[in-house]
PDB file of N, CA and C in Angstrom:
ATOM      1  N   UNK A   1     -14.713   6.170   1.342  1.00  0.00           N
ATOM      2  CA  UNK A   1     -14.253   6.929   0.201  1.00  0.00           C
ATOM      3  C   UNK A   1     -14.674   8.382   0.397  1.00  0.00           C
ATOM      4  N   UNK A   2     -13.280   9.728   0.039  1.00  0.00           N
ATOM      5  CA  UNK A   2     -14.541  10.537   0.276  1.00  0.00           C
ATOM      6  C   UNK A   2     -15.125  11.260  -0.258  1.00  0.00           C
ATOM      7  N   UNK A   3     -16.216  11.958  -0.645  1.00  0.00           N
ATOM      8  CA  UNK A   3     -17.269  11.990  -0.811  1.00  0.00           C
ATOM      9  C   UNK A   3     -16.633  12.852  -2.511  1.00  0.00           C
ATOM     10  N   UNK A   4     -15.764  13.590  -2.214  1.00  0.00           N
ATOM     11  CA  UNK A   4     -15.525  14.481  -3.333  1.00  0.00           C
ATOM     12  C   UNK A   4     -14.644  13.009  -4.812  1.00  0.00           C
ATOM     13  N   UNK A   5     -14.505  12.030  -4.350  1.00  0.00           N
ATOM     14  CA  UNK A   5     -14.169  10.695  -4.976  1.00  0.00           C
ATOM     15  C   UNK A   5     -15.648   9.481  -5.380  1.00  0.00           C
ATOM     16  N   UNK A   6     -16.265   9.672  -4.487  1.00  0.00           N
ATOM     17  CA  UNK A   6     -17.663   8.987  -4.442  1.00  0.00           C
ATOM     18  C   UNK A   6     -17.984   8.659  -6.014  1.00  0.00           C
ATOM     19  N   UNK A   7     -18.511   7.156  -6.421  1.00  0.00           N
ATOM     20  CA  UNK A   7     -18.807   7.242  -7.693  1.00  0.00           C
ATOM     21  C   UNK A   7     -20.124   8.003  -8.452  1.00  0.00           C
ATOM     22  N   UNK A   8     -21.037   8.129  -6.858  1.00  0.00           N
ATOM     23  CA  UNK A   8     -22.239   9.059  -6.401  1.00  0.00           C
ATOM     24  C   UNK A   8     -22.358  10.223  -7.457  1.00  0.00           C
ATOM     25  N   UNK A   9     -20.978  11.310  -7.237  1.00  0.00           N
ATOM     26  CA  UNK A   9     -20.584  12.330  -7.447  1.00  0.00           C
ATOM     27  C   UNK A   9     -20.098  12.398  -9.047  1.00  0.00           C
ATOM     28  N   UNK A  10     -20.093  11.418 -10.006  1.00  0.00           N
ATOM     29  CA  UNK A  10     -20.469  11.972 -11.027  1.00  0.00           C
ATOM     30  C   UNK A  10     -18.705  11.318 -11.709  1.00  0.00           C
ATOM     31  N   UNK A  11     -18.610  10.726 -12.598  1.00  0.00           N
ATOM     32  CA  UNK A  11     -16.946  11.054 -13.429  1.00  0.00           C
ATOM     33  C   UNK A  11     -15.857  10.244 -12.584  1.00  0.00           C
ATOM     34  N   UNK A  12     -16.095   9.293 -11.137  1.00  0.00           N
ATOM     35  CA  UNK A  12     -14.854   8.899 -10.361  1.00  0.00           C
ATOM     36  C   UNK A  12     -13.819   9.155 -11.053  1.00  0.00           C
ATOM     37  N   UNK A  13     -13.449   8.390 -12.452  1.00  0.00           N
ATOM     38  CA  UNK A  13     -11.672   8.233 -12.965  1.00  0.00           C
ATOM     39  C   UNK A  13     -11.559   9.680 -13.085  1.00  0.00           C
ATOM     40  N   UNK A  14     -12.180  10.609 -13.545  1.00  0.00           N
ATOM     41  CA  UNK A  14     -11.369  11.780 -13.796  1.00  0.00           C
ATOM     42  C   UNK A  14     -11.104  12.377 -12.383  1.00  0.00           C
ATOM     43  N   UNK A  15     -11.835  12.509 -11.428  1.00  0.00           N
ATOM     44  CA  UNK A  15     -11.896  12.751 -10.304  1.00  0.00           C
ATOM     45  C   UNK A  15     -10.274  12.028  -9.556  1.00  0.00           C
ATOM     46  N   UNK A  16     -10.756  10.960  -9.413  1.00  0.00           N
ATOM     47  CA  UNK A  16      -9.887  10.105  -8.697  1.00  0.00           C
ATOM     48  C   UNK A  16      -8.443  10.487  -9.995  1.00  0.00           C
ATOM     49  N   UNK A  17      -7.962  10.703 -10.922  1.00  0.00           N
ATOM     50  CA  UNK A  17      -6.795  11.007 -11.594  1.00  0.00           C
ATOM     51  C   UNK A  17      -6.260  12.397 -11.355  1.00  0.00           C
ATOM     52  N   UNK A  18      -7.747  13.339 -11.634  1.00  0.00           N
ATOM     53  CA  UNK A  18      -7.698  14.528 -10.963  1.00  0.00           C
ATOM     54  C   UNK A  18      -6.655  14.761  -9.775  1.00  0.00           C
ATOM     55  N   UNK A  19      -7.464  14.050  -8.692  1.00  0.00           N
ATOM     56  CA  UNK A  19      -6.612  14.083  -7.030  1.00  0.00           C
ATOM     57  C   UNK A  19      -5.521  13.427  -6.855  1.00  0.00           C
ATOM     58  N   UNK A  20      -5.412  12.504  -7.309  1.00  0.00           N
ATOM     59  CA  UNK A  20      -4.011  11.813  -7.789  1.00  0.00           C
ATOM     60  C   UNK A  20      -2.918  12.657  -8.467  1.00  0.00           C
ATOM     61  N   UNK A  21      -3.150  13.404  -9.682  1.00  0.00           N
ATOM     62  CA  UNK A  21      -2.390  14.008 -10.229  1.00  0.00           C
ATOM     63  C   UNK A  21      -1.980  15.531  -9.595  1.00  0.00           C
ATOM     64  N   UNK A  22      -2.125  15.924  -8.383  1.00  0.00           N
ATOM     65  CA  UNK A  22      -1.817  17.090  -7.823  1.00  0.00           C
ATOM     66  C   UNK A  22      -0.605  16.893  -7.501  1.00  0.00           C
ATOM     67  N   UNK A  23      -0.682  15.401  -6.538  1.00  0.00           N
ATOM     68  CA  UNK A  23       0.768  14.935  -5.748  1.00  0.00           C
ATOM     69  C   UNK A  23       1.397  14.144  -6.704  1.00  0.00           C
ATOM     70  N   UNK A  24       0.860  13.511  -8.014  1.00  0.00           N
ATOM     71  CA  UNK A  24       1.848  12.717  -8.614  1.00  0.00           C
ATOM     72  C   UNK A  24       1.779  13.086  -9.957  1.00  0.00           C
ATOM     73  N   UNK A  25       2.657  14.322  -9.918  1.00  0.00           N
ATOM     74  CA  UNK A  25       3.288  14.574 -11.910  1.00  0.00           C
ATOM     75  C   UNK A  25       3.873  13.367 -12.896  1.00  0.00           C
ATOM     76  N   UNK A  26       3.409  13.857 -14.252  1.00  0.00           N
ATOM     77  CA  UNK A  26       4.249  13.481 -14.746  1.00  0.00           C
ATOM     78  C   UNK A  26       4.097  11.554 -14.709  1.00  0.00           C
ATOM     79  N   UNK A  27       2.647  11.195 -14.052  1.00  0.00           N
ATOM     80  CA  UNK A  27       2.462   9.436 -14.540  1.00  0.00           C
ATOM     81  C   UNK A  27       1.141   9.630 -14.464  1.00  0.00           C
ATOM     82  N   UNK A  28       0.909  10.061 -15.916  1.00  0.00           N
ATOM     83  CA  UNK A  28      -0.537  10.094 -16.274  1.00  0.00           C
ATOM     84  C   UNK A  28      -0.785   8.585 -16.453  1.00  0.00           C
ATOM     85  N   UNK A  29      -0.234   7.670 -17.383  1.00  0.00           N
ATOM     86  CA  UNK A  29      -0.581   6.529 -17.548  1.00  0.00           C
ATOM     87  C   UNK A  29      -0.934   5.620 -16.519  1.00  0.00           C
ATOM     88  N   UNK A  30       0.311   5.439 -16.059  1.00  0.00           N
ATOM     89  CA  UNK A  30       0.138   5.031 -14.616  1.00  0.00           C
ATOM     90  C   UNK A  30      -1.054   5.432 -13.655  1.00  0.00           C
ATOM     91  N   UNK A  31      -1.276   6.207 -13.722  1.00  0.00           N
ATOM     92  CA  UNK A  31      -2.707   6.823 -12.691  1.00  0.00           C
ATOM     93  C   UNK A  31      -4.267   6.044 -13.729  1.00  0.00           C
ATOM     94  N   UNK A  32      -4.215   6.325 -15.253  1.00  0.00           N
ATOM     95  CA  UNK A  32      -5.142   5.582 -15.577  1.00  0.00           C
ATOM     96  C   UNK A  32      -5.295   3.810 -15.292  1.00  0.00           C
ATOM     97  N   UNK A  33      -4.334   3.290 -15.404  1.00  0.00           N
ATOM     98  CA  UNK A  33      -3.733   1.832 -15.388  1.00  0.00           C
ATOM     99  C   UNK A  33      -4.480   1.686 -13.400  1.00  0.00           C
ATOM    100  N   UNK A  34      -3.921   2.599 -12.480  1.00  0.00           N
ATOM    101  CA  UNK A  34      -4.703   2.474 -11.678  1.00  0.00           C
ATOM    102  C   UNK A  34      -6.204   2.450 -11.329  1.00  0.00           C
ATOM    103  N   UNK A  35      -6.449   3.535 -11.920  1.00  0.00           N
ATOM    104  CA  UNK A  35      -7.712   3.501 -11.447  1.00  0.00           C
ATOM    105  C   UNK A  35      -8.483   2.748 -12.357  1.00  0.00           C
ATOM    106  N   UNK A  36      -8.107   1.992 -13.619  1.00  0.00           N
ATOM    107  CA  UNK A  36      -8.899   0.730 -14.307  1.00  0.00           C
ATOM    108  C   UNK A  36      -8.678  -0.246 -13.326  1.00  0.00           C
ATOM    109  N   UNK A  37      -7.678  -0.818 -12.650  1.00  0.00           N
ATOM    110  CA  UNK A  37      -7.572  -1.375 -11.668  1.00  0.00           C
ATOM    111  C   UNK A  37      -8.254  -1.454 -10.620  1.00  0.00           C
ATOM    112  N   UNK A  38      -8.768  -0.682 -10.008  1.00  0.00           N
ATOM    113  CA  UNK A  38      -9.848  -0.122  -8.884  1.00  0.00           C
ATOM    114  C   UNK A  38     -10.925  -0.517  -9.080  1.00  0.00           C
ATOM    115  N   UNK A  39     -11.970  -0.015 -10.420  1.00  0.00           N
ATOM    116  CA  UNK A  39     -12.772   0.142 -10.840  1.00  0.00           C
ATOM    117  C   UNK A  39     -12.931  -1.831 -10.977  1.00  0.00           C
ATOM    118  N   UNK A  40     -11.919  -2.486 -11.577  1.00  0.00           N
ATOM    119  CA  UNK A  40     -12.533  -3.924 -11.942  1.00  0.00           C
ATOM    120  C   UNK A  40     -12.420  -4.642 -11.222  1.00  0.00           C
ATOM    121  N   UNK A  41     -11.885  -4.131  -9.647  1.00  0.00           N
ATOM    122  CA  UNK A  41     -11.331  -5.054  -8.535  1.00  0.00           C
ATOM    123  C   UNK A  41     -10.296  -5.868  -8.692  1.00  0.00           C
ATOM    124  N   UNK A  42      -9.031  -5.066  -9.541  1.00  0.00           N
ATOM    125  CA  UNK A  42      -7.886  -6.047  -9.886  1.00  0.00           C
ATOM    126  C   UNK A  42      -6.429  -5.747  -8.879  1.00  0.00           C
ATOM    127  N   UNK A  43      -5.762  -6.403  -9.198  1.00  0.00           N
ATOM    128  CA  UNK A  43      -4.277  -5.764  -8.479  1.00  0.00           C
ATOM    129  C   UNK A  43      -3.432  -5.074  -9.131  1.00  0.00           C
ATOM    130  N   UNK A  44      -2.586  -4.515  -8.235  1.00  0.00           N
ATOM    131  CA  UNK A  44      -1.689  -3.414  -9.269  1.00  0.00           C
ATOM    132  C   UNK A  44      -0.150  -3.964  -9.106  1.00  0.00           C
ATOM    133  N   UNK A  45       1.072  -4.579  -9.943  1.00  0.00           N
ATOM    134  CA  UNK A  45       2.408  -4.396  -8.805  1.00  0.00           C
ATOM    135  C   UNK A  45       3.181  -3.090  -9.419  1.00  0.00           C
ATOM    136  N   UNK A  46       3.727  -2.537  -8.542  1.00  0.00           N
ATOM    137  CA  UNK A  46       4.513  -0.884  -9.409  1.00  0.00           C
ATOM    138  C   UNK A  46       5.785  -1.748  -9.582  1.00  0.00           C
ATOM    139  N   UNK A  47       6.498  -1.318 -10.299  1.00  0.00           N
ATOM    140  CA  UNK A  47       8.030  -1.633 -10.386  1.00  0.00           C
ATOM    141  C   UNK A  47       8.359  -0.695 -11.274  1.00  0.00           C
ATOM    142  N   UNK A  48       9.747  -0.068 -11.106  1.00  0.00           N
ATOM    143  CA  UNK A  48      10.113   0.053 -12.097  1.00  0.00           C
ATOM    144  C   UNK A  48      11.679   1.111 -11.412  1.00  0.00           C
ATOM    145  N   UNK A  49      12.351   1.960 -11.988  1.00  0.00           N
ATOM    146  CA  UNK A  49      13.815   2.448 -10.951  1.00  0.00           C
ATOM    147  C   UNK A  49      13.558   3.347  -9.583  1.00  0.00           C
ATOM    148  N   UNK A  50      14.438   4.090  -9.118  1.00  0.00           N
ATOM    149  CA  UNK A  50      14.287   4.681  -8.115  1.00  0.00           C
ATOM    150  C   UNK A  50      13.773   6.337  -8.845  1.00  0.00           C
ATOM    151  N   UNK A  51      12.595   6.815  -8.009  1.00  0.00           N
ATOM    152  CA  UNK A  51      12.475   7.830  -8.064  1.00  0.00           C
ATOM    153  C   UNK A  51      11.188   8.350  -8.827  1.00  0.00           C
ATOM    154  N   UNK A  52      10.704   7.308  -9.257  1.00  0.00           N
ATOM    155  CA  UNK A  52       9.131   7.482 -10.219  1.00  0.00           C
ATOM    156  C   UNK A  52       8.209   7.436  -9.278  1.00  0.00           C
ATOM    157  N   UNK A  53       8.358   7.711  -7.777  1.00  0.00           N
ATOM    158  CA  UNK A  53       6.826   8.040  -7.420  1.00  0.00           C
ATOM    159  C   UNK A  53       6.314   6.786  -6.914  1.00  0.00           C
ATOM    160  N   UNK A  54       6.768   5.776  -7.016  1.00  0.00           N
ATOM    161  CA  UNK A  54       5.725   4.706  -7.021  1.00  0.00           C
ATOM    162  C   UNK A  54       5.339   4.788  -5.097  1.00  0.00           C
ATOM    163  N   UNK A  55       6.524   4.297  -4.109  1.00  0.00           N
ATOM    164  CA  UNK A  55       6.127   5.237  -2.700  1.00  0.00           C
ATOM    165  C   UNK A  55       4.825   6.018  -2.954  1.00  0.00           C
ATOM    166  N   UNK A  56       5.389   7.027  -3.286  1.00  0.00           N
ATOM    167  CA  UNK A  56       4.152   8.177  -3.141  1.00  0.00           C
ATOM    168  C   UNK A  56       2.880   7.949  -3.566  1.00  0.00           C
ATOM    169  N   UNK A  57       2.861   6.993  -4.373  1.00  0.00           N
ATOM    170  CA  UNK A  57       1.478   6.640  -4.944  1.00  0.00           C
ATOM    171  C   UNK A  57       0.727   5.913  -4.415  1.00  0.00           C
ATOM    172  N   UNK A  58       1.162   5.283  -3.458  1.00  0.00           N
ATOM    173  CA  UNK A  58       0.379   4.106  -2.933  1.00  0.00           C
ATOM    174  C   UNK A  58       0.170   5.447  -1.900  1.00  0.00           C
ATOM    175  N   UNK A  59       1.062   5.863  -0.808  1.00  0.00           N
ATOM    176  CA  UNK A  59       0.483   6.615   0.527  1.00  0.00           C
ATOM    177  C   UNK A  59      -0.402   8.110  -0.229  1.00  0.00           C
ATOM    178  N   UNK A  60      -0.794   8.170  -0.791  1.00  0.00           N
ATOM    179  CA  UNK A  60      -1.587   8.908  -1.825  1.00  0.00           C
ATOM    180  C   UNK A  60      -2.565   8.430  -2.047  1.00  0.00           C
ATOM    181  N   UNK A  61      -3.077   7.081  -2.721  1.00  0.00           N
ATOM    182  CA  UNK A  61      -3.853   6.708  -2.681  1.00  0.00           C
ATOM    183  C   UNK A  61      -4.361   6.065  -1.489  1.00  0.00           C
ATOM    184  N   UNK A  62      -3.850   5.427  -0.787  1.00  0.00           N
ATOM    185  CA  UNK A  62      -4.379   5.284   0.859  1.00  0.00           C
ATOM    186  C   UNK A  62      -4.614   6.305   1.593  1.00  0.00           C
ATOM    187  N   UNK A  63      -4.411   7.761   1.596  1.00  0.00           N
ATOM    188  CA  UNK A  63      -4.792   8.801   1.981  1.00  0.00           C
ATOM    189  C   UNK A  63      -6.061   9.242   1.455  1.00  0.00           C
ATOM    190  N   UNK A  64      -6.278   9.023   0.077  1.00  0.00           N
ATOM    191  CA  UNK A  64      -7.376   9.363  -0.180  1.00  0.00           C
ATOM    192  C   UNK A  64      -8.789   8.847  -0.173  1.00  0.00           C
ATOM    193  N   UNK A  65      -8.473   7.433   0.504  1.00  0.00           N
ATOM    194  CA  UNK A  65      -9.397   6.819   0.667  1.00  0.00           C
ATOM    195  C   UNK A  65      -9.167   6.524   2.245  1.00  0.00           C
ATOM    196  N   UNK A  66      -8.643   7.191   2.686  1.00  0.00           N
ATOM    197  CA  UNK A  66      -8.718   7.081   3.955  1.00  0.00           C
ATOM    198  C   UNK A  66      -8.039   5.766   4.724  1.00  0.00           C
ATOM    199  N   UNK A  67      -7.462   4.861   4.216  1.00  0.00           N
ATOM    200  CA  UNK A  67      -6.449   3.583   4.601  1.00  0.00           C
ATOM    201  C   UNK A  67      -5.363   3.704   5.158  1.00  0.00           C
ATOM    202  N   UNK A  68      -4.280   2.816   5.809  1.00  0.00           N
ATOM    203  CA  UNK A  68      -3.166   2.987   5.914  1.00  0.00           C
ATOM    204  C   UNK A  68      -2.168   2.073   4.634  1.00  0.00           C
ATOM    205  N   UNK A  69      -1.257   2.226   5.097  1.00  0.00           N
ATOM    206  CA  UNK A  69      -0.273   1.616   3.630  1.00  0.00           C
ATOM    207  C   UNK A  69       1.359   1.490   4.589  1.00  0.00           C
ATOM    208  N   UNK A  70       1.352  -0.012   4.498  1.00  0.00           N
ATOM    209  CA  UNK A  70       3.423  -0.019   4.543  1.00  0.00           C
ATOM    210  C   UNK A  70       3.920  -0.234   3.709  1.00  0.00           C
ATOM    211  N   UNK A  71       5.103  -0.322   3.612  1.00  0.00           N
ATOM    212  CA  UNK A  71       6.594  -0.239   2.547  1.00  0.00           C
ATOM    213  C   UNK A  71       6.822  -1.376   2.544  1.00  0.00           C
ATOM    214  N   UNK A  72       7.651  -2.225   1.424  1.00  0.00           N
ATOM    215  CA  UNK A  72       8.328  -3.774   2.184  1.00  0.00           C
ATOM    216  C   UNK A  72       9.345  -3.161   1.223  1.00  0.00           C
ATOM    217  N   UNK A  73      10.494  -3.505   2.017  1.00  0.00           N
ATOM    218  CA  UNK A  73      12.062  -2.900   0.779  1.00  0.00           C
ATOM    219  C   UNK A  73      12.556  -4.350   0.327  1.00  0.00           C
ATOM    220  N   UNK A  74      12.183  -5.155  -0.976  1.00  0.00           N
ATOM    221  CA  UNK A  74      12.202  -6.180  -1.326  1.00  0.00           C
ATOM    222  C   UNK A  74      14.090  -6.151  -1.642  1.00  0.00           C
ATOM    223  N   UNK A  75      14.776  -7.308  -0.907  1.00  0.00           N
ATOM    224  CA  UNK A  75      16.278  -7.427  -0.741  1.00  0.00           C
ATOM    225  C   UNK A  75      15.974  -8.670  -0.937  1.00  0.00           C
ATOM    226  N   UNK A  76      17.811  -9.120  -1.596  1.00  0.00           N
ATOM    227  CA  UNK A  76      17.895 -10.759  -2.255  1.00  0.00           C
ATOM    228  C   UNK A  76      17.891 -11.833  -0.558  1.00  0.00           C
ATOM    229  N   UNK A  77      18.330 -10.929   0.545  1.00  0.00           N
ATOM    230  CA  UNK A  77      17.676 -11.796   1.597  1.00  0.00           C
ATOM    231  C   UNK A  77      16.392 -11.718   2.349  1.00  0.00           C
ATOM    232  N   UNK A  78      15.748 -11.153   1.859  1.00  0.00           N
ATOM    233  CA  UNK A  78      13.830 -11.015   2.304  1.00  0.00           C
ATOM    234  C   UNK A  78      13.633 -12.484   3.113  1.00  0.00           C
ATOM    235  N   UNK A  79      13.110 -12.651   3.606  1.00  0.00           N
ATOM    236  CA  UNK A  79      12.605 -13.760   4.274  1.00  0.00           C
ATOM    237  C   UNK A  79      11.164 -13.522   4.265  1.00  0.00           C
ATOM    238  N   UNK A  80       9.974 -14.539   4.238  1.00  0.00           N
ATOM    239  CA  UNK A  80       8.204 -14.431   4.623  1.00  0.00           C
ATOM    240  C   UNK A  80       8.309 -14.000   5.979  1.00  0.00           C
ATOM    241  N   UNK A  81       8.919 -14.627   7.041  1.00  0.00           N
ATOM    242  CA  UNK A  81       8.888 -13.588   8.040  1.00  0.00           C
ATOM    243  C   UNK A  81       8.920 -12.436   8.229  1.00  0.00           C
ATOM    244  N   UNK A  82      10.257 -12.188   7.437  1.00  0.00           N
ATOM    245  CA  UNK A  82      10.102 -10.036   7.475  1.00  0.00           C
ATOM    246  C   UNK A  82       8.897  -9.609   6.884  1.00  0.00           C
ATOM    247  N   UNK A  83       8.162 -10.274   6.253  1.00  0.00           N
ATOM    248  CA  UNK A  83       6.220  -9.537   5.638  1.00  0.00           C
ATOM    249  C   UNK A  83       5.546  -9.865   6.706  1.00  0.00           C
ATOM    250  N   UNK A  84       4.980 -11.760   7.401  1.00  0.00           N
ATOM    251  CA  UNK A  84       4.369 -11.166   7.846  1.00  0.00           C
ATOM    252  C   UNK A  84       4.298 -11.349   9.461  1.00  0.00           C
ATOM    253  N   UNK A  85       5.246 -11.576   9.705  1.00  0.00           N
ATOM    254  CA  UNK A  85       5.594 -11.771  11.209  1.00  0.00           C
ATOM    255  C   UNK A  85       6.589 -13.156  11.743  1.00  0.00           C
ATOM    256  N   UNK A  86       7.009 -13.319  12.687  1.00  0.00           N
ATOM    257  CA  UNK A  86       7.602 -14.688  13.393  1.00  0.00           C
ATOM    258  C   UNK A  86       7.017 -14.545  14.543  1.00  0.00           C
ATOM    259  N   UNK A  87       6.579 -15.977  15.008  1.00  0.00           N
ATOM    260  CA  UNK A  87       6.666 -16.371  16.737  1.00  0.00           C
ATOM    261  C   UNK A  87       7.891 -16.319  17.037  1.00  0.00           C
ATOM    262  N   UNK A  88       8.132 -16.082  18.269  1.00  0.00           N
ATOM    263  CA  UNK A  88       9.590 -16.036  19.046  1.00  0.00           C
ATOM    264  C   UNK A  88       9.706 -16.480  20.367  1.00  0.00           C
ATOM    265  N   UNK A  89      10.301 -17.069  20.868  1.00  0.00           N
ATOM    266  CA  UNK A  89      10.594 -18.256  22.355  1.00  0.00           C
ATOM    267  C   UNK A  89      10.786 -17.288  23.169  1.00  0.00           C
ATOM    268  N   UNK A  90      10.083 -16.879  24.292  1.00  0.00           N
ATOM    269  CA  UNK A  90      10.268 -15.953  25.159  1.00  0.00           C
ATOM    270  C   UNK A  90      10.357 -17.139  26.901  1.00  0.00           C
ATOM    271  N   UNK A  91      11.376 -16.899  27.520  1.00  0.00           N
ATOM    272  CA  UNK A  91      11.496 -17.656  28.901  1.00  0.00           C
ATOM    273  C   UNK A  91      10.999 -16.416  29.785  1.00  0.00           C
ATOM    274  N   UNK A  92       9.892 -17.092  30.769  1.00  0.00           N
ATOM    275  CA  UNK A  92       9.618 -15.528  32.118  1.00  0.00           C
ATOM    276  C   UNK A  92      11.059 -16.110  33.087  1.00  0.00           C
ATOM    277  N   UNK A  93      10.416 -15.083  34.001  1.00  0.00           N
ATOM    278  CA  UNK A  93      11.718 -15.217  35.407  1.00  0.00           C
ATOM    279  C   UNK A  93      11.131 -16.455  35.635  1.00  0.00           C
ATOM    280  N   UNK A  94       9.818 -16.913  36.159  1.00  0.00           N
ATOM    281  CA  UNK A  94       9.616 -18.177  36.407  1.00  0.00           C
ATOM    282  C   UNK A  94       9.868 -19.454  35.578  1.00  0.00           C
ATOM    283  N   UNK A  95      11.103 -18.982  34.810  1.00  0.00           N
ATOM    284  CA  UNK A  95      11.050 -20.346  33.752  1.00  0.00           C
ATOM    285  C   UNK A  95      10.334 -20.805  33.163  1.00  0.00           C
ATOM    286  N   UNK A  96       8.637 -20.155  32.906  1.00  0.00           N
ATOM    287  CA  UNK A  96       8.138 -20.883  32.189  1.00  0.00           C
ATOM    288  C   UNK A  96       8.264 -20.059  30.302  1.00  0.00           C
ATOM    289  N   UNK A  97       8.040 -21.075  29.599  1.00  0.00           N
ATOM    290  CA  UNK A  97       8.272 -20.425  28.299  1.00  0.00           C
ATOM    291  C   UNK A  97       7.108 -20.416  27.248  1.00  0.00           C
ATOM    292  N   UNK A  98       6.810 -19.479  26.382  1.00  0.00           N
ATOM    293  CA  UNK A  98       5.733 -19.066  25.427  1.00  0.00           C
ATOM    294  C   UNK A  98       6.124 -18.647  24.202  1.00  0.00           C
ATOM    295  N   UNK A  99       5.477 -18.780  23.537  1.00  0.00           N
ATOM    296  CA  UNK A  99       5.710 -17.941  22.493  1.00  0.00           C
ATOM    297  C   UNK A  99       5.189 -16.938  22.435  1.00  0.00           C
ATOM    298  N   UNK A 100       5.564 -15.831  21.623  1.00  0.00           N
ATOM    299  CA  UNK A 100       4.841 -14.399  21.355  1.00  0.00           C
ATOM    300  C   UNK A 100       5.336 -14.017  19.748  1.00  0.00           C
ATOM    301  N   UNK A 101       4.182 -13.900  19.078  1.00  0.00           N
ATOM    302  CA  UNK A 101       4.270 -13.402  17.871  1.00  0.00           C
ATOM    303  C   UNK A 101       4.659 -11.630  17.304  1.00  0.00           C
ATOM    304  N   UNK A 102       5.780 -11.533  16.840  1.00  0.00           N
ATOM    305  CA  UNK A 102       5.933 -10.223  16.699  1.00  0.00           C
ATOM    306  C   UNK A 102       5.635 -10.221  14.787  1.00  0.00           C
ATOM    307  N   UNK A 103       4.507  -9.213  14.619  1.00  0.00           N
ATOM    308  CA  UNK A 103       4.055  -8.987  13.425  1.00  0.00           C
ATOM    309  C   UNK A 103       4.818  -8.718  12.820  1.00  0.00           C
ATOM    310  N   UNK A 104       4.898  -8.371  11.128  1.00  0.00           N
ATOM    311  CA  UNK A 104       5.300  -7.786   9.929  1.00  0.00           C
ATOM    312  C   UNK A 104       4.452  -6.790   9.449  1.00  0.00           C
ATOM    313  N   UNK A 105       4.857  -6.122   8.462  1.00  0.00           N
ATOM    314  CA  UNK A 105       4.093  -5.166   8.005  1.00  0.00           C
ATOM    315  C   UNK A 105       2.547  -5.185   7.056  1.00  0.00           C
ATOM    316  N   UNK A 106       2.868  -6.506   6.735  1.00  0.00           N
ATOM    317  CA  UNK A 106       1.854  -7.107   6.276  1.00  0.00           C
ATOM    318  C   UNK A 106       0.628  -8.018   7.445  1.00  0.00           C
TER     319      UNK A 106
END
């Protein structure tokens, strides 16, 4: 965490809403709703139309804590494979065959 976020440092939620709210106008609520979330070790899911930020909020908050973060673009054909990977039948020149797991984003 860093240090200018630290709970060390005095106030985290205002802090952490503070730094949040530079890159994300305009969802004050939302930023509190998060960081009560944080604070009690709960989960968050965003939903809601195109264009509220929610993207930005997550690679925002994984930036500020220093994490990485992927996307999943939830479609009526999603499959568990597209999250979090498939094995796949690979033959060498020598005919012999293996599997090899190609990950998901999850």
């Amino acid at each position: 965490m860093p240090a200018a976020l630290s709970e060390q440092s005095g106030n985290f939620p205002q802090r952490f809403k503070d730094a949040m709210g530079e890159v994300i106008i305009g969802q004050q609520q939302v930023l509190e709703l998060l960081v009560t979330a944080l604070l009690c070790d709960g989960h968050v899911l965003l939903t809601g139309v195109p264009g509220l930020a929610k993207t930005m909020l997550v690679r925002c908050l994984a930036g500020l804590f220093q994490l990485s973060s992927n996307r999943i673009q939830c479609t009526p054909d999603l499959m568990p494979s597209d999250i979090s990977g498939i094995e796949v039948l690979e033959e060498t020149a020598a005919r012999e065959r293996h599997f090899r797991f190609i990950p998901g984003p999850v």
